[in-house]
Protein backbone atom coordinates (compact mmCIF):
# COMPACT_ATOMS: atom_id res chain seq x y z
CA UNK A 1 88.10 73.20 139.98
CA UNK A 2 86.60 69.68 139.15
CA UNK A 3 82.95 71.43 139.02
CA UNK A 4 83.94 73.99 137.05
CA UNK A 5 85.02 70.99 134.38
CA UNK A 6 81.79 69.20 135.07
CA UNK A 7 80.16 72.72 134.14
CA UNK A 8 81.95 73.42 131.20
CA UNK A 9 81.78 69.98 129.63
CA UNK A 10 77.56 70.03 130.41
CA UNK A 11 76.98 73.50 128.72
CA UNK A 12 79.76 75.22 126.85
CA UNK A 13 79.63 74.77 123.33
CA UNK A 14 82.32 76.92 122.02
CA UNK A 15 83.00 76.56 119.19
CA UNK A 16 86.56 77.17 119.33
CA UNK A 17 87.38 74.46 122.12
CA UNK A 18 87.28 71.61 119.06
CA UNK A 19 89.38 73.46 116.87
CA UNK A 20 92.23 73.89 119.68
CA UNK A 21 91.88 70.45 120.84
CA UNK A 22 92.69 69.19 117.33
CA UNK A 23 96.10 67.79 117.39
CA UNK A 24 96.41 68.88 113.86
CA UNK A 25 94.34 72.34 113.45
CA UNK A 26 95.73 73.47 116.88
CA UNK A 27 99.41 73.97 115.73
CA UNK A 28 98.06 76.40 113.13
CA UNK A 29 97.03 78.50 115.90
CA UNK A 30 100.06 78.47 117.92
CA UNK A 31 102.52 79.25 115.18
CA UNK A 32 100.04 81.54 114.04
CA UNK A 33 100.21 83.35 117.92
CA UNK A 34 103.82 82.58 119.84
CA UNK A 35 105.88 81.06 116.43
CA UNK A 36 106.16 78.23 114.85
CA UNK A 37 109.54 77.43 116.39
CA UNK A 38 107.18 76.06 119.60
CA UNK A 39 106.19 73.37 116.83
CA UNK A 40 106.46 69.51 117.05
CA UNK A 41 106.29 68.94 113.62
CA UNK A 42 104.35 66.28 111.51
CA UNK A 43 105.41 63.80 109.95
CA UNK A 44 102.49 62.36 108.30
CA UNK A 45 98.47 62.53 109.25
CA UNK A 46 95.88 60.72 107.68
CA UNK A 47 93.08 58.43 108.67
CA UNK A 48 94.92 54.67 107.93
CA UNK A 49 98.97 53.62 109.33
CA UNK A 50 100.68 51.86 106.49
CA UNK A 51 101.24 48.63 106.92
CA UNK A 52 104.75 48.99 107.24
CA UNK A 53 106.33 52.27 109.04
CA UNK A 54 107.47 54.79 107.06
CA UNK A 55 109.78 56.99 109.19
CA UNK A 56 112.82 56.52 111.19
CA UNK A 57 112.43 55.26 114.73
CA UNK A 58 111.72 56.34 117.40
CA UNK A 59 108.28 58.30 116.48
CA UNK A 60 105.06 58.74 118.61
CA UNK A 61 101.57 58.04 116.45
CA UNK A 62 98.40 60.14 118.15
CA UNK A 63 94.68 60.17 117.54
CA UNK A 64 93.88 64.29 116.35
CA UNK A 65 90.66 63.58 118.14
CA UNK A 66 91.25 61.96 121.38
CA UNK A 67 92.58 62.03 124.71
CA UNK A 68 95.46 59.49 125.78
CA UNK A 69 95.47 57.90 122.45
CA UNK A 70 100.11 58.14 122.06
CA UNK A 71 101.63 55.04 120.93
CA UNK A 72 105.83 55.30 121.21
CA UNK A 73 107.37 53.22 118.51
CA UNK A 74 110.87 52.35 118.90
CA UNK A 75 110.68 48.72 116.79
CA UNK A 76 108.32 46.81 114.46
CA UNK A 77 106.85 45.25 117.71
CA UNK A 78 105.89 48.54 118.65
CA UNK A 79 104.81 49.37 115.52
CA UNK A 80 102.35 46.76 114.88
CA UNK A 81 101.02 47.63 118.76
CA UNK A 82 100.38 51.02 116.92
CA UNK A 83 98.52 49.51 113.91
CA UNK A 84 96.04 47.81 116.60
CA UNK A 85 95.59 50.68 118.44
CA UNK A 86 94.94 53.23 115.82
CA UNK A 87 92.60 50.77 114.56
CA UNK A 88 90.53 51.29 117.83
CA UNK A 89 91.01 54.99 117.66
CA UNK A 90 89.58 55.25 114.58
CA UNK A 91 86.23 53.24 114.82
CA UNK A 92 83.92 56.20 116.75
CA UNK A 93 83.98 59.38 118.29
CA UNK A 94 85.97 59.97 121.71
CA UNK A 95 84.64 61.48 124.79
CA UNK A 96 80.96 60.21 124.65
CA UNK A 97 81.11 58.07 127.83
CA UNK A 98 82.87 60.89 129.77
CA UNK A 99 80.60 63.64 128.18
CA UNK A 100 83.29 65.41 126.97
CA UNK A 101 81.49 67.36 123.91
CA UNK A 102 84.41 68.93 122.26
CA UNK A 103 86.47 65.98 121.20
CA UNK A 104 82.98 64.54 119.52
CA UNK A 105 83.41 67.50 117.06
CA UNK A 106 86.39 66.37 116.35
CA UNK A 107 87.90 64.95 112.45
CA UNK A 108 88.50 61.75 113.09
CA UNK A 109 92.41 61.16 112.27
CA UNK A 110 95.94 60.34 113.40
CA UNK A 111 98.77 62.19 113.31
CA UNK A 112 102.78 60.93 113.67
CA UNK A 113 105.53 62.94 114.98
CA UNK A 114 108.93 62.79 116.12
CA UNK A 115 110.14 61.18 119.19
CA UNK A 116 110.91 63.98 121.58
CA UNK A 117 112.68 61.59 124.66
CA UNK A 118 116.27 60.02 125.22
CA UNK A 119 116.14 56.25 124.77
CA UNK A 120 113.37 54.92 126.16
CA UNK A 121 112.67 57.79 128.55
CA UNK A 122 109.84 60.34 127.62
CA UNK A 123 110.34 63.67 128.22
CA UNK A 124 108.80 65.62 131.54
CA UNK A 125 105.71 66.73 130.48
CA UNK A 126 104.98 70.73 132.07
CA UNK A 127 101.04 71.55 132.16
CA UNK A 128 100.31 75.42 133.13
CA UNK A 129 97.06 76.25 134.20
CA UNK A 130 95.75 79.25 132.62
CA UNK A 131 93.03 81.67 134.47
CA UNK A 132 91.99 84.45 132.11
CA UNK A 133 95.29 84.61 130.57
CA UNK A 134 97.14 84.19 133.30
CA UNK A 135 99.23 80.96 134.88
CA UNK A 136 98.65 80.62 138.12
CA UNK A 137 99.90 76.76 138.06
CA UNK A 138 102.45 74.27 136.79
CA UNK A 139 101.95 70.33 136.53
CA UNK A 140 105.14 68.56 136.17
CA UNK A 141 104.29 64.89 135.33
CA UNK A 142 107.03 62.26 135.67
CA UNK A 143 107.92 59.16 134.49
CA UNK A 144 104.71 58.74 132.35
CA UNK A 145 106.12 55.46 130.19
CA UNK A 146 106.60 53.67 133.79
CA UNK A 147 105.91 54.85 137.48
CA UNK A 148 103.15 57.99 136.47
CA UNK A 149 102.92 60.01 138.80
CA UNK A 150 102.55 64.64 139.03
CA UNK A 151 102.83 67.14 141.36
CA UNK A 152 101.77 70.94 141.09
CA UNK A 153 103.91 74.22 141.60
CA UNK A 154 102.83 77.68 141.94
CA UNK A 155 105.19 80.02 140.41
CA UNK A 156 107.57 80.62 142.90
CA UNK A 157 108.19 76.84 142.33
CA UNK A 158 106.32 76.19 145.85
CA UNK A 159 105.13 72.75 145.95
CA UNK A 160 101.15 73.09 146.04
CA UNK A 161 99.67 69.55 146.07
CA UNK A 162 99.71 66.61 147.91
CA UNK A 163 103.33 65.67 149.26
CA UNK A 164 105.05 62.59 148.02
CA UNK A 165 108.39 60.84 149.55
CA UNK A 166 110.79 62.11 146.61
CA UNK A 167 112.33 65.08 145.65
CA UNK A 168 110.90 68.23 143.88
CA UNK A 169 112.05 68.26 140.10
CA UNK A 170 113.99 71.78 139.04
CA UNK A 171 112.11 74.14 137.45
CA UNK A 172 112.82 74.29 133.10
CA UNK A 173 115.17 76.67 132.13
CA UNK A 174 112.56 77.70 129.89
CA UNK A 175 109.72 78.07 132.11
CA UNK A 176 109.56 82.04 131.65
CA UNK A 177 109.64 81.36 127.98
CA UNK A 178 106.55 78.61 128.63
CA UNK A 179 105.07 80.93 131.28
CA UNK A 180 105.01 83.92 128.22
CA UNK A 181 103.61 81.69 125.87
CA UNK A 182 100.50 80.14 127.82
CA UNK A 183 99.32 83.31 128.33
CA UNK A 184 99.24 84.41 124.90
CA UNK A 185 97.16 81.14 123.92
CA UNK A 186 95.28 81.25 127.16
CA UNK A 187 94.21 84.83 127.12
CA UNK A 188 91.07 84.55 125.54
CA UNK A 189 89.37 82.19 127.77
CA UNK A 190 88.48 81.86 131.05
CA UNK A 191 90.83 78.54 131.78
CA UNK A 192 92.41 76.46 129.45
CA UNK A 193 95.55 74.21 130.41
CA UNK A 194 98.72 74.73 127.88
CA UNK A 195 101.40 71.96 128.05
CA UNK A 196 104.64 71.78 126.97
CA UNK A 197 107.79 70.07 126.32
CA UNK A 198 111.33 71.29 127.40
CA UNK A 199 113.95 69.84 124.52
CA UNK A 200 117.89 70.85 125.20
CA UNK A 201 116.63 74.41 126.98
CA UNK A 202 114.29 74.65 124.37
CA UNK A 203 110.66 74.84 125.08
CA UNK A 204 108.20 72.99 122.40
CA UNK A 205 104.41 73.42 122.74
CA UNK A 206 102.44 69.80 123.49
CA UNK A 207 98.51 70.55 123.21
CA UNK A 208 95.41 72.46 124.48
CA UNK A 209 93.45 71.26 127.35
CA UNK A 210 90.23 72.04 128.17
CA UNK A 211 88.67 69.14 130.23
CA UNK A 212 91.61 68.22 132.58
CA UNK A 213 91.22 64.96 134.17
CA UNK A 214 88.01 65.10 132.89
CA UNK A 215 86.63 67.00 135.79
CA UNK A 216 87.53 63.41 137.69
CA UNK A 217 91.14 62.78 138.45
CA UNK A 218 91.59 63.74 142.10
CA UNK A 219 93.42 66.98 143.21
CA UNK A 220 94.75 66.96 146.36
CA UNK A 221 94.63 68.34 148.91
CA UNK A 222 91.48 69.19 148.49
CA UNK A 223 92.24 72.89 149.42
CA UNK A 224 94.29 73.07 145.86
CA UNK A 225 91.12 71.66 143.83
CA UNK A 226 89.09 75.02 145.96
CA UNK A 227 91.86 77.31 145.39
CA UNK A 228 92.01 76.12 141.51
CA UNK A 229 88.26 77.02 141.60
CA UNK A 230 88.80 80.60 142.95
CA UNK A 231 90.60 81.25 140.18
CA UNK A 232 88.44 80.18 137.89
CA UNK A 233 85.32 81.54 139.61
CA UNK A 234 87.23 84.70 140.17
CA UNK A 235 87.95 84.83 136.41
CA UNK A 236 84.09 84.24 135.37
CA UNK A 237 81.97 86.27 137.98
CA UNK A 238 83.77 88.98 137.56
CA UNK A 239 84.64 88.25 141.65
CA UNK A 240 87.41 89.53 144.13
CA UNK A 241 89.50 86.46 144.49
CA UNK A 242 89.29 84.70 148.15
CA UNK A 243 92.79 83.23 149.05
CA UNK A 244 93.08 80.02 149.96
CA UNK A 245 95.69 78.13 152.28
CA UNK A 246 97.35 74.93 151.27
């Protein structure tokens, strides 16, 4: 799986992958193809934060043309955190020193939207791994504000990576709904990762992702990063799919 990122950051130039990696353009798309109900909406996008904030607290500011660039603001002292940060954002291109192409294509930009957690608690975060339109995976990451950590489930909500002293998270209520919905969006490429929110049982679409972990971000065991690759390979070549065991 992590050379098949490597590969695709080297030499494919779609020239759709920038356009669904906007944070902005992307939601187009998606109400466009599953509804625009899945839709975090916007509260204001530009290329400059006011000086002073202009919407009710809590509210997340983003970067349209970055990766990891989320700033939750739940007081003026994370506010002005924001205006640094966005400052940074904004003064080149993202993705150069990783080679990641797309987000260099990119309108520079940021984007603020509600605040989709409880207190201080962000919501779980649910990444499905699409293979030519078809999940095969699901990344439930935890605790991202604090103690980060993820762990992957194949859809019989088997845990598939490497095993950790804690308990296994439920499965959404929604995850059919999620499940349905990646593979509309994902069904015209080879892979692209589709995350997600899950809001009071109701499922809210999060972004397009088409370098996970850059290609570098270790997946282990290292039998799921092979059988990840299968898939993938399976999908390109046109190949009989080899089974592989955890």
């Amino acid at each position: 799986m992590t050379e098949h990122i490597q590969c695709r950051k080297l030499s494919d130039r779609d020239p759709r992958l920038p356009l669904l990696a906007d944070k902005v353009l992307v939601k187009a798309r998606v109400g466009e193809r599953i509804g625009d109900r899945w839709l975090v909406p916007t509260l204001w996008r530009g290329v400059r934060l006011p000086r002073d904030a202009a919407w009710q607290m809590p509210f997340v500011v983003k970067s349209r043309h970055g990766c990891g660039h989320v700033c939750v603001v739940h007081n003026d002292a994370d506010y002005r955190t924001a205006l640094r940060r966005s400052r940074r954002w904004m003064a080149g291109r993202y993705g150069r020193w990783l080679d990641e192409w797309l987000y260099g294509e990119i309108e520079l930009g940021l984007l603020v939207e509600p605040f989709l957690g409880k207190g201080f608690t962000l919501p779980l975060d649910y990444k499905l791994f699409v293979f030519g339109g078809r999940v095969r995976y699901v990344q439930v990451h935890l605790d991202r504000a604090t103690n980060h950590r993820w762990i992957v489930f194949d859809l019989e909500w088997h845990r598939v990576s490497q095993p950790v002293a804690e308990l296994d998270p439920v499965p959404p209520v929604s995850l059919p709904q999620m499940i349905v919905a990646a593979e509309e969006l994902g069904r015209d490429f080879d892979f692209v990762r589709a995350d997600f929110y899950e809001i009071d049982g109701h499922p809210l679409f999060g972004e397009l992702t088409f370098y996970p972990g850059s290609g570098l971000e270790p997946l282990e065991p290292a039998s799921l990063n092979k059988a990840m690759g299968a898939w993938w390979s399976a999908v390109r070549k046109d190949q009989p799919l080899v089974e592989y065991r955890y």
